[in-house]
Protein backbone atom coordinates (compact mmCIF):
# COMPACT_ATOMS: atom_id res chain seq x y z
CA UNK A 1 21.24 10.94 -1.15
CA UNK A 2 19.81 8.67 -3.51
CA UNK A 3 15.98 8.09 -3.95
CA UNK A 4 14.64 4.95 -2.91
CA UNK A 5 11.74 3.02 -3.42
CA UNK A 6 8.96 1.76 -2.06
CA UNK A 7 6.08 -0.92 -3.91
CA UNK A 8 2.72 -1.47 -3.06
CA UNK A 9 2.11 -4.81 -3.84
CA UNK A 10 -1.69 -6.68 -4.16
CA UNK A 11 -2.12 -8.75 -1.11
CA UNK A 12 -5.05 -11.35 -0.01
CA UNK A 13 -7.55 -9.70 2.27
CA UNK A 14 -7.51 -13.08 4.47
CA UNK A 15 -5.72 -11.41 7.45
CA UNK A 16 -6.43 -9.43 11.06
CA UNK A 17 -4.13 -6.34 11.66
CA UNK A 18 -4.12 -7.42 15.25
CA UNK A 19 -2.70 -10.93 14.73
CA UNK A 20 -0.68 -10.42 11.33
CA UNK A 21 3.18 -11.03 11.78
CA UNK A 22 5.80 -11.84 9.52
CA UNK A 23 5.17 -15.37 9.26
CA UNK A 24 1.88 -15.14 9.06
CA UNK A 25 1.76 -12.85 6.25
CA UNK A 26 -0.82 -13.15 3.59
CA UNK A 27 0.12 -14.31 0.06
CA UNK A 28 0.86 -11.69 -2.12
CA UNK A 29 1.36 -10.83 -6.05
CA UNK A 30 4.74 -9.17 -6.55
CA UNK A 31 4.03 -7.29 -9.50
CA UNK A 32 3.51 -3.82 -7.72
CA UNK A 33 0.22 -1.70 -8.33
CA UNK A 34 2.25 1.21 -7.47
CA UNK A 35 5.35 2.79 -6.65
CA UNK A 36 6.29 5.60 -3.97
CA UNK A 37 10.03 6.99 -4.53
CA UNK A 38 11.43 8.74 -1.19
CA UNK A 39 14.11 11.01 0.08
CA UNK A 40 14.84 11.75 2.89
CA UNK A 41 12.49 14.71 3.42
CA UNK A 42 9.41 13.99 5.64
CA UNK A 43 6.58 15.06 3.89
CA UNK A 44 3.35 13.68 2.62
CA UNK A 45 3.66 11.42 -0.21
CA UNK A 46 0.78 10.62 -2.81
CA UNK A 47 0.39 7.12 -4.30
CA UNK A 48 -1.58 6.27 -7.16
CA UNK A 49 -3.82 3.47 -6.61
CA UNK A 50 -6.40 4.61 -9.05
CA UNK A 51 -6.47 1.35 -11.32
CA UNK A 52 -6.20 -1.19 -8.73
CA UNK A 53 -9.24 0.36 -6.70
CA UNK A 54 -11.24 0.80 -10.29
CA UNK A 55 -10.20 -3.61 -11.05
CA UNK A 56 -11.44 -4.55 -7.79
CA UNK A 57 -14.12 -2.53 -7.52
CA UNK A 58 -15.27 -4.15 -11.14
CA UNK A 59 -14.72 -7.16 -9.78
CA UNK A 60 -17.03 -6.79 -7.09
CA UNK A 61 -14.66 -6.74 -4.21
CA UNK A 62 -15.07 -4.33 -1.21
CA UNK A 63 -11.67 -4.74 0.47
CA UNK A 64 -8.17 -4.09 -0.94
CA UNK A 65 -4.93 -5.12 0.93
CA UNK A 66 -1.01 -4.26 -0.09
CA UNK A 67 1.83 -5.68 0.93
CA UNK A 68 4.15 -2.73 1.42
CA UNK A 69 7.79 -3.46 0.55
CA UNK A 70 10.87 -2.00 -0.46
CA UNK A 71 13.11 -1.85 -3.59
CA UNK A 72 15.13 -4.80 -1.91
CA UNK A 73 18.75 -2.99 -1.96
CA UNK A 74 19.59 -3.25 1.42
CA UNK A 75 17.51 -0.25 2.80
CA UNK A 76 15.58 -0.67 5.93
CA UNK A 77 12.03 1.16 6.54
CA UNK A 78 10.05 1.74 9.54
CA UNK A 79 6.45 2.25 9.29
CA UNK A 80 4.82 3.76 12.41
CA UNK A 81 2.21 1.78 13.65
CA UNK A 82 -1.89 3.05 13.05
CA UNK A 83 -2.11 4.29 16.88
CA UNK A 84 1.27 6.64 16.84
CA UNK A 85 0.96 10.76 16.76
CA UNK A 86 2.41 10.14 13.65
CA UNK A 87 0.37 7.20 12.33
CA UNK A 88 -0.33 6.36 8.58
CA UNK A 89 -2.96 8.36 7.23
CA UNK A 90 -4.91 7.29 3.90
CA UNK A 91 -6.58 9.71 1.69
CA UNK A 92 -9.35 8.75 -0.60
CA UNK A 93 -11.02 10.87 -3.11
CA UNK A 94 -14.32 9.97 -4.25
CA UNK A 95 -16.47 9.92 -7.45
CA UNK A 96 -20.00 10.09 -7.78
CA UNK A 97 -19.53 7.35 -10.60
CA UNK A 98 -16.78 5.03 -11.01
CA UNK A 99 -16.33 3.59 -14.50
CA UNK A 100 -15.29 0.14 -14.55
CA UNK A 101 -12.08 -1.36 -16.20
């Protein structure tokens, strides 16, 4: 089995998790900040966000939103929603200082 992919694209903070659906999406940038590439092993996956945390952070924002999307080759996705046994989980390391870009 092939690898796919999977982009994390910037997105506009402007919307509510428990309201947001697909036509109500926010606007988003399509020029990915990252890339996760998947098999079909479940397993934890590590995505580096580094750079686009560091930009906003230098540009004074405090919130960061992706638009999550595939590599638009016919593959389907499901993302478990937050409140699953098996919900998304986010991992942040910190730094004491954080230089800016």
């Amino acid at each position: 089995m092939e690898a796919d992919q999977i982009f994390f694209y910037p997105a506009s903070n402007d919307w509510d998790p428990a309201t947001v659906k697909w036509s109500s999406r926010p606007a988003c940038n399509y020029r990915s900040d990252a890339v996760l590439y998947l098999n079909h092993v479940r397993e934890y996956r590590m995505v580096d966000v580094d750079k686009a945390v560091r930009k906003a952070l230098a540009e004074g924002k405090t919130e960061i939103s992706w638009y999550i999307g595939g590599d638009r080759q016919g593959n389907h996705y499901q993302f478990e929603p937050a409140s699953s046994p098996d919900g998304l989980m986010l991992m942040l390391t910190g730094f004491k200082h954080t230089p800016e870009v």
